[in-house]
N, C-alpha and C. Protein backbone atom coordinates (compact mmCIF):
# COMPACT_ATOMS: atom_id res chain seq x y z
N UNK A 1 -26.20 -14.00 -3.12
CA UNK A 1 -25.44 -13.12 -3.98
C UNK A 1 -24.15 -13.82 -4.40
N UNK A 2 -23.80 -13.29 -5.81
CA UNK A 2 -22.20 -14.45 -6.13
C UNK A 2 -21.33 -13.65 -5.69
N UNK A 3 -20.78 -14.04 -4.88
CA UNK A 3 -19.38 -13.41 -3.91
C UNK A 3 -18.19 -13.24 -5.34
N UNK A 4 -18.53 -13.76 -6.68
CA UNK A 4 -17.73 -13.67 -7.78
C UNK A 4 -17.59 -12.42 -8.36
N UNK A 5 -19.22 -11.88 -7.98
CA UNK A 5 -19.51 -10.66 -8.95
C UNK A 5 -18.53 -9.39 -9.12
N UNK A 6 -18.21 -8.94 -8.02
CA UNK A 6 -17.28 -8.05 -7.86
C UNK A 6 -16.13 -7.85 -8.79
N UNK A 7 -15.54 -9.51 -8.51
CA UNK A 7 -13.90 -9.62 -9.42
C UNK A 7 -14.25 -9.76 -11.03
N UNK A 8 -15.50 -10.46 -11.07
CA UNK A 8 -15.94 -10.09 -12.58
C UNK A 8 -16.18 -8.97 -13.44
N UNK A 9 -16.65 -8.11 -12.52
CA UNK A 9 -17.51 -6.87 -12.83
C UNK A 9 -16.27 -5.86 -13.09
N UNK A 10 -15.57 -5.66 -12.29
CA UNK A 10 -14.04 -5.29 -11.91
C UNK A 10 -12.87 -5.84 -13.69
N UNK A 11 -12.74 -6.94 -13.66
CA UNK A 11 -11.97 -7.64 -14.51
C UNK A 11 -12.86 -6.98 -16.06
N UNK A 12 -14.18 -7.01 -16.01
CA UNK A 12 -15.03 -6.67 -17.49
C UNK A 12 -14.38 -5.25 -17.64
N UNK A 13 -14.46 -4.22 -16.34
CA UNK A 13 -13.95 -2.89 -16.66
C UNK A 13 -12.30 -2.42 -17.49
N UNK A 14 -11.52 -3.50 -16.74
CA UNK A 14 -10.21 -3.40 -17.04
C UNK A 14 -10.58 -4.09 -18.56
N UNK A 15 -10.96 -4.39 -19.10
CA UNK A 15 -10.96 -5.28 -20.52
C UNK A 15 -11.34 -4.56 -21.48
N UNK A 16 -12.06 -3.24 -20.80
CA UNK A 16 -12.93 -2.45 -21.71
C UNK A 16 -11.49 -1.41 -21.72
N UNK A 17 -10.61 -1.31 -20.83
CA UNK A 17 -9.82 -0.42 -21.45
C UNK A 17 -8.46 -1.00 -21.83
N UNK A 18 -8.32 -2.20 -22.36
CA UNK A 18 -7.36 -3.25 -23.10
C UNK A 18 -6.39 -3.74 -22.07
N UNK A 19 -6.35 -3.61 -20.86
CA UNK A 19 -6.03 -4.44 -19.64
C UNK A 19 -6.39 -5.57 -19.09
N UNK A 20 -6.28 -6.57 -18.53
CA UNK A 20 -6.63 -7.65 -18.01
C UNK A 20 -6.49 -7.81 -16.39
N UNK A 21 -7.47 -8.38 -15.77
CA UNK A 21 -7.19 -8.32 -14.32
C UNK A 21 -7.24 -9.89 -14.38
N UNK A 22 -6.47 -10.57 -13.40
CA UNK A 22 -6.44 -11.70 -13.69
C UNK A 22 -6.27 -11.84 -12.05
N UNK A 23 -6.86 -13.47 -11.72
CA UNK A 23 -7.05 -13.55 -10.29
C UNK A 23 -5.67 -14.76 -9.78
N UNK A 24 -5.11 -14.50 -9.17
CA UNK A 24 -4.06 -15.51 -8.74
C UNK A 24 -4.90 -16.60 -7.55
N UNK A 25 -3.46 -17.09 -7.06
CA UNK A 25 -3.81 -18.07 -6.14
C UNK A 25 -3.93 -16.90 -4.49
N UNK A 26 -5.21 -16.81 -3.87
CA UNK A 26 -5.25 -15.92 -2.75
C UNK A 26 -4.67 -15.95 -1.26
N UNK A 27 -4.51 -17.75 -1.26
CA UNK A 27 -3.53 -18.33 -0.27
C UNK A 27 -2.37 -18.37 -0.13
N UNK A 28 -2.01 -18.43 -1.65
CA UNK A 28 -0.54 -18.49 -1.93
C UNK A 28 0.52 -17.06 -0.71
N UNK A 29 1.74 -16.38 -0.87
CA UNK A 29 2.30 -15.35 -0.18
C UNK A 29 2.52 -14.39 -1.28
N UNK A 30 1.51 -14.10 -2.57
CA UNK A 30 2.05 -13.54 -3.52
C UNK A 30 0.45 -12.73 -3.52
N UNK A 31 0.87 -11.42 -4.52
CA UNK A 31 -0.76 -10.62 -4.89
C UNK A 31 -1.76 -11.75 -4.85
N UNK A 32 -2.94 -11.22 -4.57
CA UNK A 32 -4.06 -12.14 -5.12
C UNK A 32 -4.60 -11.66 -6.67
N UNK A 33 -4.10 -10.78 -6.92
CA UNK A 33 -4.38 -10.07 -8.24
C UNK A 33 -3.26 -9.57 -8.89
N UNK A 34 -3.55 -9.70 -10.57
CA UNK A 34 -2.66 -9.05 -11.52
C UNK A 34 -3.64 -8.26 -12.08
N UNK A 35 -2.44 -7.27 -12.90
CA UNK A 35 -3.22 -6.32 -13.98
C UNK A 35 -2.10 -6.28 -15.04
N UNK A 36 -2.61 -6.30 -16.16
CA UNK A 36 -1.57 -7.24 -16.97
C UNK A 36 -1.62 -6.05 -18.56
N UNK A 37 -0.70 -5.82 -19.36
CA UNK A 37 -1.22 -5.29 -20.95
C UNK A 37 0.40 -5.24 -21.52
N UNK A 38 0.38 -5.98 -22.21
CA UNK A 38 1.23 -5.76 -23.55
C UNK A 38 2.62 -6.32 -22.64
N UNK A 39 2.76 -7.45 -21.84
CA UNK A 39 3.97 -7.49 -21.32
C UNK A 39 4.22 -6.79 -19.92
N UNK A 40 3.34 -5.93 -19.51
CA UNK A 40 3.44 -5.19 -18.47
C UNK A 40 2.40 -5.68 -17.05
N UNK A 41 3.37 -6.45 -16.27
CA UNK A 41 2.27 -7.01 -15.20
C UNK A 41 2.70 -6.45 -13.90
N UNK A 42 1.52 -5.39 -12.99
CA UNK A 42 1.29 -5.39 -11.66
C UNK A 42 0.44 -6.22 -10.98
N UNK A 43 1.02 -6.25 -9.66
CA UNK A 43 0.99 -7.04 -8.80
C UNK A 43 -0.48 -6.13 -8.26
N UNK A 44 -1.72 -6.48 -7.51
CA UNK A 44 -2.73 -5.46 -6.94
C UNK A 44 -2.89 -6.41 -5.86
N UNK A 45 -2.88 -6.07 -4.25
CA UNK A 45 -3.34 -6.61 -3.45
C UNK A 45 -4.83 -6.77 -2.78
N UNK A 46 -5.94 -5.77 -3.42
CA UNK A 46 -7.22 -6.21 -3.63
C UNK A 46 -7.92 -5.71 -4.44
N UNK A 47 -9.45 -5.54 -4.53
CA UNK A 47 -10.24 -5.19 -5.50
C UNK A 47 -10.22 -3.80 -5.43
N UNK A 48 -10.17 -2.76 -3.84
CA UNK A 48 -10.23 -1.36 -3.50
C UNK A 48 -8.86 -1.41 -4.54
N UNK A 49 -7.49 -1.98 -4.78
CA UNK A 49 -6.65 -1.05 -5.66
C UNK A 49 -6.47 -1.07 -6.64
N UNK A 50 -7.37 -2.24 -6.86
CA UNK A 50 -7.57 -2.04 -8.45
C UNK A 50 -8.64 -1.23 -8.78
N UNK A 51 -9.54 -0.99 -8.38
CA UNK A 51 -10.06 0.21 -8.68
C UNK A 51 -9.78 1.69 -9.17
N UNK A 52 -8.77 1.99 -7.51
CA UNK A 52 -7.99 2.44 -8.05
C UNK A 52 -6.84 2.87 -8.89
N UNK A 53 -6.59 2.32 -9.24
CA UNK A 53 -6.10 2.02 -10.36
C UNK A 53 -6.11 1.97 -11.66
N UNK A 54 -8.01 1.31 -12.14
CA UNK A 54 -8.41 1.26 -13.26
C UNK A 54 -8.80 3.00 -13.10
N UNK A 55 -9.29 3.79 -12.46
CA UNK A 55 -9.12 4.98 -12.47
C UNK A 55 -8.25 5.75 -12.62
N UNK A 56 -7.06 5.74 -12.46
CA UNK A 56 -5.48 6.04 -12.95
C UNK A 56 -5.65 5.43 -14.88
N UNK A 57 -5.64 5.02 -15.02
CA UNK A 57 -6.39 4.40 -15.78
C UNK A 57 -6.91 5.12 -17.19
N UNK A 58 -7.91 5.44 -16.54
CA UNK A 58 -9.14 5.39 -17.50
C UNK A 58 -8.82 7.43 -17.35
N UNK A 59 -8.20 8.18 -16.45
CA UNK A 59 -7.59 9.70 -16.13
C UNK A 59 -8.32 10.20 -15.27
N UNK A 60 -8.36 9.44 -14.18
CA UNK A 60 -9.11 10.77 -13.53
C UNK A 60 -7.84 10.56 -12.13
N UNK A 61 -8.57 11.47 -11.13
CA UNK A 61 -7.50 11.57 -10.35
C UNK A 61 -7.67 11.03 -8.73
């Protein structure tokens, strides 16, 4: 299985609602994830909050 699929599958959703998830460096001491639109970048510390998130999102609760 591609251990990729997830952050892809994840990143396609945020794109569909004009957001970008973008993957940092995971070793580094910083997010391993952004979520990014129009100048506006959060920091997400994994895939569970970006989820949540793209659900904040997209309106639900």
């Amino acid at each position: 299985m591609n251990q990729d699929k997830p952050f892809q599958t994840m990143a396609a959703e945020f794109a569909l609602t004009g957001h970008a998830l973008i993957r940092a460096d995971a070793e580094g001491p910083r997010a391993p994830y952004y979520v990014t639109r129009w100048g506006w970048v959060k920091p997400i510390h994994s895939l569970e909050d970006a989820a949540q998130l793209l659900n904040q999102i997209k309106g639900g609760k």
